[in-house]
C-alpha atoms as a PDB file:
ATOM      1  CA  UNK A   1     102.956  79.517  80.804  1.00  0.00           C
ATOM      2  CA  UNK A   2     103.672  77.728  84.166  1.00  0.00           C
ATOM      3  CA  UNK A   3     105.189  74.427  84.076  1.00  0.00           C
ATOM      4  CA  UNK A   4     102.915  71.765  85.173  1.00  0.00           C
ATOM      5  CA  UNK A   5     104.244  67.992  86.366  1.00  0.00           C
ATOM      6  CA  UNK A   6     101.927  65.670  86.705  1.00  0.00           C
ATOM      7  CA  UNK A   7     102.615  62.784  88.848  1.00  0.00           C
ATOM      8  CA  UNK A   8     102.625  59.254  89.042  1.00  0.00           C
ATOM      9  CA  UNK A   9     102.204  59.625  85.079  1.00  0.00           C
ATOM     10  CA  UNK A  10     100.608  56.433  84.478  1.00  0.00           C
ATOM     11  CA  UNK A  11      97.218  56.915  87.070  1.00  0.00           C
ATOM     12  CA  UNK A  12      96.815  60.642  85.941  1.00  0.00           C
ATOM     13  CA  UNK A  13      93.086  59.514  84.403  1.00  0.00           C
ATOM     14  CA  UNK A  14      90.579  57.064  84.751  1.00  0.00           C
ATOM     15  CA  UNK A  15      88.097  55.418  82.104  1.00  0.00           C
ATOM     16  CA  UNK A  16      84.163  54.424  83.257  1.00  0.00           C
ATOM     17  CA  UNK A  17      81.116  53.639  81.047  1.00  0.00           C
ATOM     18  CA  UNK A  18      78.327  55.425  80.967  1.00  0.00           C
ATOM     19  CA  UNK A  19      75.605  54.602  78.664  1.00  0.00           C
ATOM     20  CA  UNK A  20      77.646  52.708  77.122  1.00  0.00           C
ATOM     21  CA  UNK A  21      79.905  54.875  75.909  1.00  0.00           C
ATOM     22  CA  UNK A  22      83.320  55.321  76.910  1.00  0.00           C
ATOM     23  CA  UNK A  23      83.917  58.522  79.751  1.00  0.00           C
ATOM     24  CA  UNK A  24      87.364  59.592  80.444  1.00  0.00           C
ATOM     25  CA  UNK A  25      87.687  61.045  83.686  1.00  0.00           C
ATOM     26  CA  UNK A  26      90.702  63.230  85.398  1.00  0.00           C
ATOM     27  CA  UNK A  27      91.444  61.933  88.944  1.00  0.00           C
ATOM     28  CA  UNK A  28      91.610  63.738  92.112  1.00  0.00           C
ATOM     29  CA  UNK A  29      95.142  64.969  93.461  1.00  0.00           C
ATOM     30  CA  UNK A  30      95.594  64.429  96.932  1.00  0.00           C
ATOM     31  CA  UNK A  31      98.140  66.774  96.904  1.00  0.00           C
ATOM     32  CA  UNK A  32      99.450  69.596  94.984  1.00  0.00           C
ATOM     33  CA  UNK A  33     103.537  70.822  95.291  1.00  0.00           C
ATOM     34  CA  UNK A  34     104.460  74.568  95.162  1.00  0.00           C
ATOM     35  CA  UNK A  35     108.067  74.214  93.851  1.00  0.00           C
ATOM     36  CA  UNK A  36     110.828  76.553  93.532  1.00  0.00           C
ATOM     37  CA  UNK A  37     113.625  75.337  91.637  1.00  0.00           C
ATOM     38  CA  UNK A  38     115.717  78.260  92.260  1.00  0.00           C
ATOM     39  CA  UNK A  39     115.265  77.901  96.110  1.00  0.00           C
ATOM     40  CA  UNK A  40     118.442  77.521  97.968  1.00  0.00           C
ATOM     41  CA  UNK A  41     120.817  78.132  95.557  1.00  0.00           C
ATOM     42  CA  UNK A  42     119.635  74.261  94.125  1.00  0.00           C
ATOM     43  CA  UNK A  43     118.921  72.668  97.395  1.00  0.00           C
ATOM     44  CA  UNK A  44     115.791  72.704  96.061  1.00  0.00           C
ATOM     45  CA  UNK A  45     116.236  70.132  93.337  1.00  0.00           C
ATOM     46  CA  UNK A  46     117.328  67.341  95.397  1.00  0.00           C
ATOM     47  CA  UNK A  47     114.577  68.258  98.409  1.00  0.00           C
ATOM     48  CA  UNK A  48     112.027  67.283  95.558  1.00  0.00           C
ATOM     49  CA  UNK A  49     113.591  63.989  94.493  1.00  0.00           C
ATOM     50  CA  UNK A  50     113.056  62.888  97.884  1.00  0.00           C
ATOM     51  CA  UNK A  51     109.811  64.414  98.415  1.00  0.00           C
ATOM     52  CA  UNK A  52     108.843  62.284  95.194  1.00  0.00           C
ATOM     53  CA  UNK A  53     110.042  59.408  96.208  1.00  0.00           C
ATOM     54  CA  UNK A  54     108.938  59.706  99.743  1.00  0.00           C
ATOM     55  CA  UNK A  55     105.085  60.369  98.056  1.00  0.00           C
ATOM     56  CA  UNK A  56     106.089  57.075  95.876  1.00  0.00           C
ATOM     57  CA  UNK A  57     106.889  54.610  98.698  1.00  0.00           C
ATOM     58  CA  UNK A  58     103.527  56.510 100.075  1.00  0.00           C
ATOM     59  CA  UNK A  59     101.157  56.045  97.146  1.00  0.00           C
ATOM     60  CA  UNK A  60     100.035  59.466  97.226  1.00  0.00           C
ATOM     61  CA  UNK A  61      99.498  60.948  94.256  1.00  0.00           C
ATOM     62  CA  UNK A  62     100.218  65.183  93.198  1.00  0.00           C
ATOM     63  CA  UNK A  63     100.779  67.326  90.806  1.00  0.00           C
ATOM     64  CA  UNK A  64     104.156  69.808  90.964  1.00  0.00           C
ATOM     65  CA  UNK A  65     103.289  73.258  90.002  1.00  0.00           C
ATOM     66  CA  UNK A  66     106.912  74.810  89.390  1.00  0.00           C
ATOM     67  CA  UNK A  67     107.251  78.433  89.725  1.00  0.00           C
ATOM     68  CA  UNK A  68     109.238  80.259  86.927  1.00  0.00           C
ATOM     69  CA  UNK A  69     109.822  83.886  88.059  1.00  0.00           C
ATOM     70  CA  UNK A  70     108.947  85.857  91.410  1.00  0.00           C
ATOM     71  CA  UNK A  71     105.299  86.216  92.274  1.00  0.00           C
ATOM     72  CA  UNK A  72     104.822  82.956  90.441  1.00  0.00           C
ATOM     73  CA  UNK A  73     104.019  80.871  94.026  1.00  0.00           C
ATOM     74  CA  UNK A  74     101.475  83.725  94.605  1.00  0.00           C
ATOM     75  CA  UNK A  75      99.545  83.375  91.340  1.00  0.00           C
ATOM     76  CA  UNK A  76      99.695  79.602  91.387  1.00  0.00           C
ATOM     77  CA  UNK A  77      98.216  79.657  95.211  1.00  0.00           C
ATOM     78  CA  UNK A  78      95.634  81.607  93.976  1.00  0.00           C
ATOM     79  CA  UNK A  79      94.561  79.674  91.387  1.00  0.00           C
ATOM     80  CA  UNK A  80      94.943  76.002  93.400  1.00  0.00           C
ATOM     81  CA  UNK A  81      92.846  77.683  96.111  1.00  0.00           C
ATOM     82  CA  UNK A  82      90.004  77.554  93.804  1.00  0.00           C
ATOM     83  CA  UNK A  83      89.777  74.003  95.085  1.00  0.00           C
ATOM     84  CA  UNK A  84      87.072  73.041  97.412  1.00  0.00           C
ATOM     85  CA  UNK A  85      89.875  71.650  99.529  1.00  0.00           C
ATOM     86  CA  UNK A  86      93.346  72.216  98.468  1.00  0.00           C
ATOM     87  CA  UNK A  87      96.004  70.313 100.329  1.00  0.00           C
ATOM     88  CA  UNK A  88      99.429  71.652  99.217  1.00  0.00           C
ATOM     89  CA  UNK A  89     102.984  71.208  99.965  1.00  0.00           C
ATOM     90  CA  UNK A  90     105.401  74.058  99.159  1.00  0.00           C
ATOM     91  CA  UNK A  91     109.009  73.037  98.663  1.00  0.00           C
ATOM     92  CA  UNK A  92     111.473  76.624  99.013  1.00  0.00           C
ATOM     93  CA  UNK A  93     112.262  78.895 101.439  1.00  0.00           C
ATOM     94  CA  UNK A  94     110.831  81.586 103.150  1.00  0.00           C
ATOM     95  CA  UNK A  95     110.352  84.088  99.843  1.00  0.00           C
ATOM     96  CA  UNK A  96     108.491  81.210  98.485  1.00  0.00           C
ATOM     97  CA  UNK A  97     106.639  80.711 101.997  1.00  0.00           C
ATOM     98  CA  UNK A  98     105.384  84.664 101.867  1.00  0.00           C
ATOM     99  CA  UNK A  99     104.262  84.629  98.061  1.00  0.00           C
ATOM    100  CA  UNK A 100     102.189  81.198  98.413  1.00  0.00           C
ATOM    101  CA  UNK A 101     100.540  83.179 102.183  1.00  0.00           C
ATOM    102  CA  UNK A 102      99.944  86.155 100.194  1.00  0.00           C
ATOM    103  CA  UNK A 103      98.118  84.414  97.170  1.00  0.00           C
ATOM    104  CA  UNK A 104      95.322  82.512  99.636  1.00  0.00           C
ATOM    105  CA  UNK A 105      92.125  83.824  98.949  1.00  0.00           C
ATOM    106  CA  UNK A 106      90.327  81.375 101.518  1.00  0.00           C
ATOM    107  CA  UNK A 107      91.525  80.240 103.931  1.00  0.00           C
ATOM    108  CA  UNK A 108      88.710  77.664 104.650  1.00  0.00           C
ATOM    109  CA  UNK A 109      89.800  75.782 101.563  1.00  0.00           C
ATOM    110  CA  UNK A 110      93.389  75.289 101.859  1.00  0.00           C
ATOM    111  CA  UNK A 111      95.918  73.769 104.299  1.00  0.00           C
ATOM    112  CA  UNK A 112      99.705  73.808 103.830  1.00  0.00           C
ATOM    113  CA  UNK A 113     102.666  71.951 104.293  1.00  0.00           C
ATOM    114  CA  UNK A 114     106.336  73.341 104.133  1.00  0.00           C
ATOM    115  CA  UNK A 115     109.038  71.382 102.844  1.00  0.00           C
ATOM    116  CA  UNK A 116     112.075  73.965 103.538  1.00  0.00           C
ATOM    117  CA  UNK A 117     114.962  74.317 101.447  1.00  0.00           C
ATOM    118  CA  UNK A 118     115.849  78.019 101.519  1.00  0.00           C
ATOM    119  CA  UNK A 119     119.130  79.682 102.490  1.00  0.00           C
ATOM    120  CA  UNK A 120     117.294  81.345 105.670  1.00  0.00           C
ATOM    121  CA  UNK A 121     114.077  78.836 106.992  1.00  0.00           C
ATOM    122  CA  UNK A 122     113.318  80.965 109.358  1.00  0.00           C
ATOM    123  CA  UNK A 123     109.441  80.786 109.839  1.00  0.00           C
ATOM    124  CA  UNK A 124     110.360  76.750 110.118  1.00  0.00           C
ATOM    125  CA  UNK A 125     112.764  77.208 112.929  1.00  0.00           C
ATOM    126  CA  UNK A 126     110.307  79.405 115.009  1.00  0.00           C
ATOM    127  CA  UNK A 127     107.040  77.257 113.919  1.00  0.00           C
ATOM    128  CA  UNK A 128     109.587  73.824 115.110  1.00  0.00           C
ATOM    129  CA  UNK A 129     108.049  72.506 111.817  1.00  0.00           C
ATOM    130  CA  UNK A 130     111.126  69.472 110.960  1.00  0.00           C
ATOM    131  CA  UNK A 131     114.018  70.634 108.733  1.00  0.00           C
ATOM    132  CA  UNK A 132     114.718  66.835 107.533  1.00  0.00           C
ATOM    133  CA  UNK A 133     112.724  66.335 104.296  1.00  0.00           C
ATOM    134  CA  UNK A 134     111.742  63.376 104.471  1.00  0.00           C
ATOM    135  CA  UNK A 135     110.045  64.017 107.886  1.00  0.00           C
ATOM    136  CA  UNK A 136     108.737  67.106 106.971  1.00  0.00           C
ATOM    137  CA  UNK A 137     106.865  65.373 104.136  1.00  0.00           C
ATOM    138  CA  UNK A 138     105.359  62.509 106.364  1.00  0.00           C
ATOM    139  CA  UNK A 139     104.312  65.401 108.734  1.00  0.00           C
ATOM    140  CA  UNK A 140     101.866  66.342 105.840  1.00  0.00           C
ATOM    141  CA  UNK A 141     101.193  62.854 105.201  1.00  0.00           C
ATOM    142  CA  UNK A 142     100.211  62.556 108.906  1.00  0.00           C
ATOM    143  CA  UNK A 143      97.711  65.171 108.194  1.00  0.00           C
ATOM    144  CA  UNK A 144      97.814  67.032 111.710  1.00  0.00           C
ATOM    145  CA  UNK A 145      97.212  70.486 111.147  1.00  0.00           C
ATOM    146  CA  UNK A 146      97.281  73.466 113.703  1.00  0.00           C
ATOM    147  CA  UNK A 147      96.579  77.366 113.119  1.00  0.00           C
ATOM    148  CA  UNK A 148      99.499  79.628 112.766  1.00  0.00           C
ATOM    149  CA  UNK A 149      99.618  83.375 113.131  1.00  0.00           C
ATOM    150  CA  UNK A 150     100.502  85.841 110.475  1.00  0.00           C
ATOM    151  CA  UNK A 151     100.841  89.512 110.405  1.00  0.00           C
ATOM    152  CA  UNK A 152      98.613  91.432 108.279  1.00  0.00           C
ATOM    153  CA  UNK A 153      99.603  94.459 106.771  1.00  0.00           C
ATOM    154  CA  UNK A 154      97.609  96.617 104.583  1.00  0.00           C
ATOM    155  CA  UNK A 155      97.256  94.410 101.298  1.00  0.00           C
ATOM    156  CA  UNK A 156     100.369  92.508 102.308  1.00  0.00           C
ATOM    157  CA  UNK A 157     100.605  89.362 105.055  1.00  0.00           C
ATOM    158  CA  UNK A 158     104.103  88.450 106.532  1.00  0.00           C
ATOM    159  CA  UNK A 159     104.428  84.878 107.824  1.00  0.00           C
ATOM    160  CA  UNK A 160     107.972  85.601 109.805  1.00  0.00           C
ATOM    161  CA  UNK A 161     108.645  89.087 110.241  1.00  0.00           C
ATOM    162  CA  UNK A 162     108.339  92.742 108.817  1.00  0.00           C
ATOM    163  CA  UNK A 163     110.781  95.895 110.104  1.00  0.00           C
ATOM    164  CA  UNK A 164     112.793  98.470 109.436  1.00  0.00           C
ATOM    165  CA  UNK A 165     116.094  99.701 109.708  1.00  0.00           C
ATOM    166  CA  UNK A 166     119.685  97.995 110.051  1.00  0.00           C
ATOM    167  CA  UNK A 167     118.190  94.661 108.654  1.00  0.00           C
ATOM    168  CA  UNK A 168     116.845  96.275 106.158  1.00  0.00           C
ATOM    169  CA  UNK A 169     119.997  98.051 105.149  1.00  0.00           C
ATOM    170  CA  UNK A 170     121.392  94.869 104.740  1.00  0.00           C
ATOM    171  CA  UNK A 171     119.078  93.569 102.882  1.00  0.00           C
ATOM    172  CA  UNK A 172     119.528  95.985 100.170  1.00  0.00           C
ATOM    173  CA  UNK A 173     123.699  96.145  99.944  1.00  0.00           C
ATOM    174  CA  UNK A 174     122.961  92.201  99.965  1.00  0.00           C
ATOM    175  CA  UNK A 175     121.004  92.557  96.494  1.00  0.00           C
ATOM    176  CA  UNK A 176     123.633  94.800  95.121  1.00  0.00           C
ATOM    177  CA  UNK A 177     126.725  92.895  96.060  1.00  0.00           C
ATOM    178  CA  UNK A 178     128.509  90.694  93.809  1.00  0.00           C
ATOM    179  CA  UNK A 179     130.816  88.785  95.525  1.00  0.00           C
ATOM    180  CA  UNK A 180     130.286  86.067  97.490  1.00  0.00           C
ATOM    181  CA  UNK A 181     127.150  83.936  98.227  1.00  0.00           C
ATOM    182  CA  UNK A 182     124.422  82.231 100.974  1.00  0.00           C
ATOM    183  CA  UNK A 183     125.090  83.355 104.834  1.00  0.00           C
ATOM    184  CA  UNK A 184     128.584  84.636 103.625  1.00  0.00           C
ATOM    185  CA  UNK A 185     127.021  87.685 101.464  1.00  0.00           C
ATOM    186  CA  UNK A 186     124.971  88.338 103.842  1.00  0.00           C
ATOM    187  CA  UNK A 187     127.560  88.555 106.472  1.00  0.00           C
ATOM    188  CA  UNK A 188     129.602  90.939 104.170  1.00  0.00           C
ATOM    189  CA  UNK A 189     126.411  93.116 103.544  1.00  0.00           C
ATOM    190  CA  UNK A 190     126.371  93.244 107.489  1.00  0.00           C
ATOM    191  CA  UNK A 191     129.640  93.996 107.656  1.00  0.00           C
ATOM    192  CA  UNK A 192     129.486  96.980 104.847  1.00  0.00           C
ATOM    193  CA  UNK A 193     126.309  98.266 106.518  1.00  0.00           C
ATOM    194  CA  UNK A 194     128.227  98.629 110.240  1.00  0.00           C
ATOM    195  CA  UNK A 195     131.037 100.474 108.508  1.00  0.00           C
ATOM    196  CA  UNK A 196     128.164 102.969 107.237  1.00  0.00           C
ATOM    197  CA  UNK A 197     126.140 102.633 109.791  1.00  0.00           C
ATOM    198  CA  UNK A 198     122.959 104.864 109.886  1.00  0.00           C
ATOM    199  CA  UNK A 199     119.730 105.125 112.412  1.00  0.00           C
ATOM    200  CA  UNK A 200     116.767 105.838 111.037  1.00  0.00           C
ATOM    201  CA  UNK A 201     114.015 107.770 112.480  1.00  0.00           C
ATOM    202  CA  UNK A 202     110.255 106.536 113.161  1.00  0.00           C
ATOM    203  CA  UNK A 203     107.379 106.748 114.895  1.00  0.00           C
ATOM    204  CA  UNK A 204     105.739 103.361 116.725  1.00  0.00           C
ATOM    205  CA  UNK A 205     102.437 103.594 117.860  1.00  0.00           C
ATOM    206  CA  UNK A 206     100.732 100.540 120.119  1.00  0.00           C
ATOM    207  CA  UNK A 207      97.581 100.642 121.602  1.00  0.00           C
ATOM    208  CA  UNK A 208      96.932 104.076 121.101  1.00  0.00           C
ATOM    209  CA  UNK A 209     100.359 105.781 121.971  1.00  0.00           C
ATOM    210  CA  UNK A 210     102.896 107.574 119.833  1.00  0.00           C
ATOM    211  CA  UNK A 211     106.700 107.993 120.378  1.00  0.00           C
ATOM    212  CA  UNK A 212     109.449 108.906 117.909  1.00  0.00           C
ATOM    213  CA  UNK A 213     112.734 107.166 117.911  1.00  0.00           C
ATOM    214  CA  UNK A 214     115.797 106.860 116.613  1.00  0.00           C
ATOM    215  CA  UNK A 215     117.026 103.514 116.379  1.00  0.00           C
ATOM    216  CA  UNK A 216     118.843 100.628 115.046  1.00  0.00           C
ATOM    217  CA  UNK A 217     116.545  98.322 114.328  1.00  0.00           C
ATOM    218  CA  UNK A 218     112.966  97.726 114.577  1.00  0.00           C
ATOM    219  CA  UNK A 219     110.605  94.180 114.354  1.00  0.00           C
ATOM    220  CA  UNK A 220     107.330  93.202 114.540  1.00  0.00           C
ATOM    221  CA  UNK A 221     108.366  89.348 114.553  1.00  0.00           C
ATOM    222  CA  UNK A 222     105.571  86.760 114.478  1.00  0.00           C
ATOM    223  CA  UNK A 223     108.781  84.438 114.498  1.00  0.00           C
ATOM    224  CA  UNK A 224     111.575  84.015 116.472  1.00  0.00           C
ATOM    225  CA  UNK A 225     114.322  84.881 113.680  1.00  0.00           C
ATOM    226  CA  UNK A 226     115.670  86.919 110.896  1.00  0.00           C
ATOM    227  CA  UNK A 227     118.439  86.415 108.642  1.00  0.00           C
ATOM    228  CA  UNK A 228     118.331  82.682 108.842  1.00  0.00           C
ATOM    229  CA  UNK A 229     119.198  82.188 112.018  1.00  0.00           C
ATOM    230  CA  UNK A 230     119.673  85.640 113.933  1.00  0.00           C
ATOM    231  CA  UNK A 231     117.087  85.537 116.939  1.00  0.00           C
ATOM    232  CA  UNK A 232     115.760  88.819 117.159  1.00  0.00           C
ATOM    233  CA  UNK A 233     112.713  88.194 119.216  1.00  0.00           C
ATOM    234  CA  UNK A 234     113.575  84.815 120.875  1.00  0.00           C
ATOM    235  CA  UNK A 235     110.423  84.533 122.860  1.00  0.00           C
ATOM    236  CA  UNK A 236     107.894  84.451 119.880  1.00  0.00           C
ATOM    237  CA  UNK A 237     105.841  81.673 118.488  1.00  0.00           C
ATOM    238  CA  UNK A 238     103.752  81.827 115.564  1.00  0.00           C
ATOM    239  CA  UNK A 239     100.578  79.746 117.623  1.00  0.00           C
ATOM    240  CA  UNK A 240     100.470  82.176 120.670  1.00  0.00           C
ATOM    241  CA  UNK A 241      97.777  85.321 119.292  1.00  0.00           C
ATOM    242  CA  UNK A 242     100.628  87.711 120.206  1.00  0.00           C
ATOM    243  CA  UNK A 243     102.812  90.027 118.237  1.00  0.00           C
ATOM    244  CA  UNK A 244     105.829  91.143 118.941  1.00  0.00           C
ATOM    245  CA  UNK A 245     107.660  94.330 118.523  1.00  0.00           C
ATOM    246  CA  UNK A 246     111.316  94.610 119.187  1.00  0.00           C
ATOM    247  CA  UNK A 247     113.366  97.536 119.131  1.00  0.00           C
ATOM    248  CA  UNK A 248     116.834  98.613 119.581  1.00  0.00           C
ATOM    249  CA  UNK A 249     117.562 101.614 119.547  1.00  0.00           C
ATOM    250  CA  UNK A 250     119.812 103.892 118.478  1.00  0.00           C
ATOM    251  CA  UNK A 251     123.220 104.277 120.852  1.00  0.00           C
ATOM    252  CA  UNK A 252     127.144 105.096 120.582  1.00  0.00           C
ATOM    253  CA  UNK A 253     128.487 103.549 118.221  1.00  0.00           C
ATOM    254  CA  UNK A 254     131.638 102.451 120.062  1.00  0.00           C
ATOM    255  CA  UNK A 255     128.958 100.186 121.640  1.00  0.00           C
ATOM    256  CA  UNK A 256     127.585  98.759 118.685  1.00  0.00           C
ATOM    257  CA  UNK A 257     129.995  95.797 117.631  1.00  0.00           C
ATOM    258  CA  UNK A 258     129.332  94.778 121.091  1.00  0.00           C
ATOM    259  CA  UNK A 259     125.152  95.329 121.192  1.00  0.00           C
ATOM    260  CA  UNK A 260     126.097  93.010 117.784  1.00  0.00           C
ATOM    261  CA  UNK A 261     127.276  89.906 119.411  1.00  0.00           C
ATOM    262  CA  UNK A 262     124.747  90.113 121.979  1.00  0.00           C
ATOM    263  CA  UNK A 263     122.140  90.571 119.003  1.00  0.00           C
ATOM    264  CA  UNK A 264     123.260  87.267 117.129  1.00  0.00           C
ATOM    265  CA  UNK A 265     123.071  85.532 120.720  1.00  0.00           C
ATOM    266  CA  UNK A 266     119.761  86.436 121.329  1.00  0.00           C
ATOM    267  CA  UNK A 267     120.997  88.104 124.413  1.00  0.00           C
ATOM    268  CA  UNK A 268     120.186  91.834 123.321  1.00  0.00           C
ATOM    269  CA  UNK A 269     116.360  91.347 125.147  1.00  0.00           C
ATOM    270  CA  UNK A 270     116.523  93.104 128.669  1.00  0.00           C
ATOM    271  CA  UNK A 271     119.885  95.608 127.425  1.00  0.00           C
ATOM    272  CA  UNK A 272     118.867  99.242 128.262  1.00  0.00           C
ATOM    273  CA  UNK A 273     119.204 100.117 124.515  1.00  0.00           C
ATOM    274  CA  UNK A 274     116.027  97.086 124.185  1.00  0.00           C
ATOM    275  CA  UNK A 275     112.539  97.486 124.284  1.00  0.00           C
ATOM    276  CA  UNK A 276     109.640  94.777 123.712  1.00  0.00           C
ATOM    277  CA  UNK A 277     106.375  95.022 123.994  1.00  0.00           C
ATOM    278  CA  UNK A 278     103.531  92.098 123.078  1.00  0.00           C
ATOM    279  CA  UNK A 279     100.410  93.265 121.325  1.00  0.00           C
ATOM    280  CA  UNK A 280      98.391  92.343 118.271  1.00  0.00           C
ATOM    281  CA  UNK A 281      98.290  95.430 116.496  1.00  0.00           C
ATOM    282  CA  UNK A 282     101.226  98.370 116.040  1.00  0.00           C
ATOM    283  CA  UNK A 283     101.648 100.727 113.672  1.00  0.00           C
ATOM    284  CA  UNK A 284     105.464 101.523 112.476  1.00  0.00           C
ATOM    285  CA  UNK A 285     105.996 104.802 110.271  1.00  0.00           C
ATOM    286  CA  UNK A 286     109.358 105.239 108.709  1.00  0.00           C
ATOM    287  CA  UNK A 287     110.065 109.432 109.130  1.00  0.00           C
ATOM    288  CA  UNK A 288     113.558 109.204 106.638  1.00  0.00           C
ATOM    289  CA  UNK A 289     114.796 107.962 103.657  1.00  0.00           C
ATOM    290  CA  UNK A 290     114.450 104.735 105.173  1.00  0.00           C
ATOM    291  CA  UNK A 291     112.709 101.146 103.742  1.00  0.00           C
ATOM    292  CA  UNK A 292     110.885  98.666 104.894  1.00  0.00           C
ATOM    293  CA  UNK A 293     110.629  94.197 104.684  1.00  0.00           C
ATOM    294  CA  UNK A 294     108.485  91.914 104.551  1.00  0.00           C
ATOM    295  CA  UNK A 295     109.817  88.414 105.338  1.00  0.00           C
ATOM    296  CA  UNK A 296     112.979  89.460 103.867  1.00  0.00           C
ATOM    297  CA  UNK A 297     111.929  91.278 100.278  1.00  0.00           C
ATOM    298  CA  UNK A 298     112.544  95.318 100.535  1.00  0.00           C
ATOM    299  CA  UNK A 299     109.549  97.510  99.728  1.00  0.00           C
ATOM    300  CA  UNK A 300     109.989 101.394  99.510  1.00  0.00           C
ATOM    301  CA  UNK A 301     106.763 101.495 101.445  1.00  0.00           C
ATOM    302  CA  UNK A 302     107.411 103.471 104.661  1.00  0.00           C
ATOM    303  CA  UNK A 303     104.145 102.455 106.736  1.00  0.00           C
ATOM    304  CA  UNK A 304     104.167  99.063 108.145  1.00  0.00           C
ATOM    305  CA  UNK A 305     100.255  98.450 109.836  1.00  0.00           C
ATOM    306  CA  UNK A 306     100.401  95.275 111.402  1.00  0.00           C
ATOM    307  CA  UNK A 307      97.347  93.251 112.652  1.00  0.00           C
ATOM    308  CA  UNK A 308      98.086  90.014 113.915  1.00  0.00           C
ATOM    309  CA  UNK A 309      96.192  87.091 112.539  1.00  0.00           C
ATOM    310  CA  UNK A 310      94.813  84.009 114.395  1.00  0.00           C
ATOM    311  CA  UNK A 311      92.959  80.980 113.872  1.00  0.00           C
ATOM    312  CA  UNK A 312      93.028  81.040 109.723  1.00  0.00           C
ATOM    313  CA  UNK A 313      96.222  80.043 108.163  1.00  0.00           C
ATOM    314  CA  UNK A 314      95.458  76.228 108.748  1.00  0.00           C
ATOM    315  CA  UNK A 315      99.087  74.334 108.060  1.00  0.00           C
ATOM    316  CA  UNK A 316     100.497  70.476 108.517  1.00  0.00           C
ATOM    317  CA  UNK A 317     102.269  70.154 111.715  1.00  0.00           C
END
């Protein structure tokens, strides 16, 4: 059973008479908080005492929904979104972000706010939502909302990004390494994955045309960033209509530590081993043993059919 905090705890109800009777009545929640205590190795925890007592000095009332194992934000989305108009505030990072997208089931009824406090924040940095807390929560309060894009794939939606290939690699040595933590593990896990470095093989089709390739890495990045922080497609923005792919592909490897420090400098775009292209649909199937993400969680799934999305996801900006 999901853990339920209701707050402020003494205007949770309201008493009327009708017929003169007593009626006890439940109030109405202006807002309802997504939270994930785990989120940011405990960053989490103090991002929601000042949320709460940013909501205090505000006199807005809400309930905090807090999630207790993965998929928890999805189911709890789902069920809030039952609402004829659901205004909620999600306080994690960018795991927490995708479950809560993937667990709309209309999109007329809901519009969200993101409080981040992940290790990565990387749909925040590309959607310039604020960082700060405390402005990020009066940005809901403000109650401007714009649409953002998403990328639809299959039964799945991705908010940031979803690819294949070194990332990807990385991603899984980082869930299987013990040592270390945050942005240092997953420098390690970068560092492990270049000493073993593999390309992987795939086919990309867009708009109708096919081509196999070997290469390093592969994106279809609604945002600008992956990894918390590494700008692999530095010219997108999650309120154009456009996806975009990114590739780099596969080359010597006496060249790579070099394509590398270009990469985490965003200045890989225009290199001959680069190519780009903007669309709003591609289709990316994985032809080896390798995997595929989806805003940073590792699926064995080796088709990634991406549709970009406009004009639904309704958010606080």
């Amino acid at each position: 059973m999901r853990r339920i905090r209701i707050y402020p705890q003494n205007h949770s109800e309201f008493i009327s008479v009708q017929d003169n009777r007593f009626v006890r009545h439940e109030k109405e929640y202006m807002l309802d908080i997504i939270y994930n205590p785990i989120s940011g190795k405990g960053k989490s925890a103090s991002a929601l005492k000042i949320t709460v007592q940013a909501l205090t000095d505000a006199q807005t009332e809400y309930r905090i929904h807090e999630t207790a194992y993965v998929g928890h934000a999805k189911e709890i989305a789902e069920e809030l979104n039952q609402q004829e108009d659901c205004k909620l505030m999600i306080l994690g990072g960018d795991g927490t972000f995708n479950e809560v997208l993937n667990g709309i089931t209309d999109f007329d009824k809901i519009t969200v706010g993101f409080i981040p406090c992940g290790t990565g924040n990387d749909y925040v940095r590309a959607a310039k939502l604020p960082v700060d807390t405390v402005a990020a929560v009066n940005a809901v309060l403000a109650g401007k909302t714009a649409y953002s894009d998403f990328i639809q794939l299959g039964v799945r939606r991705a908010l940031n990004c979803a690819g294949a290939g070194m990332d990807v690699d990385v991603l899984v040595r980082y869930s299987n390494m013990k040592a270390f933590k945050g942005k240092t593990k997953y420098y390690a896990s970068l560092i492990d994955t270049l000493l073993h470095l593999k390309f992987h093989k795939l086919r990309l089709t867009i708009n109708g045309e096919s081509s196999e390739k070997n290469v390093f890495l592969i994106t279809a990045a609604n945002g600008t960033c992956i990894g918390g922080g590494m700008p692999i497609s530095p010219s997108s923005d999650p309120f154009d209509g456009v996806l975009n792919i990114v590739v780099i592909n596969e080359m010597k490897k006496r060249k790579i530590l070099g394509a590398l420090l270009a990469f985490l400098k965003g200045k890989h775009i225009g290199k001959p081993y680069t190519e780009t292209y903007t669309c709003t649909e591609a289709l990316i199937e994985i032809l080896d043993e390798g995997k595929t993400e989806v805003d940073g969680e590792v699926f064995d799934n080796k088709i990634l059919d991406c549709k970009l999305v406009s004009g639904k996801l309704r958010i606080f900006k």
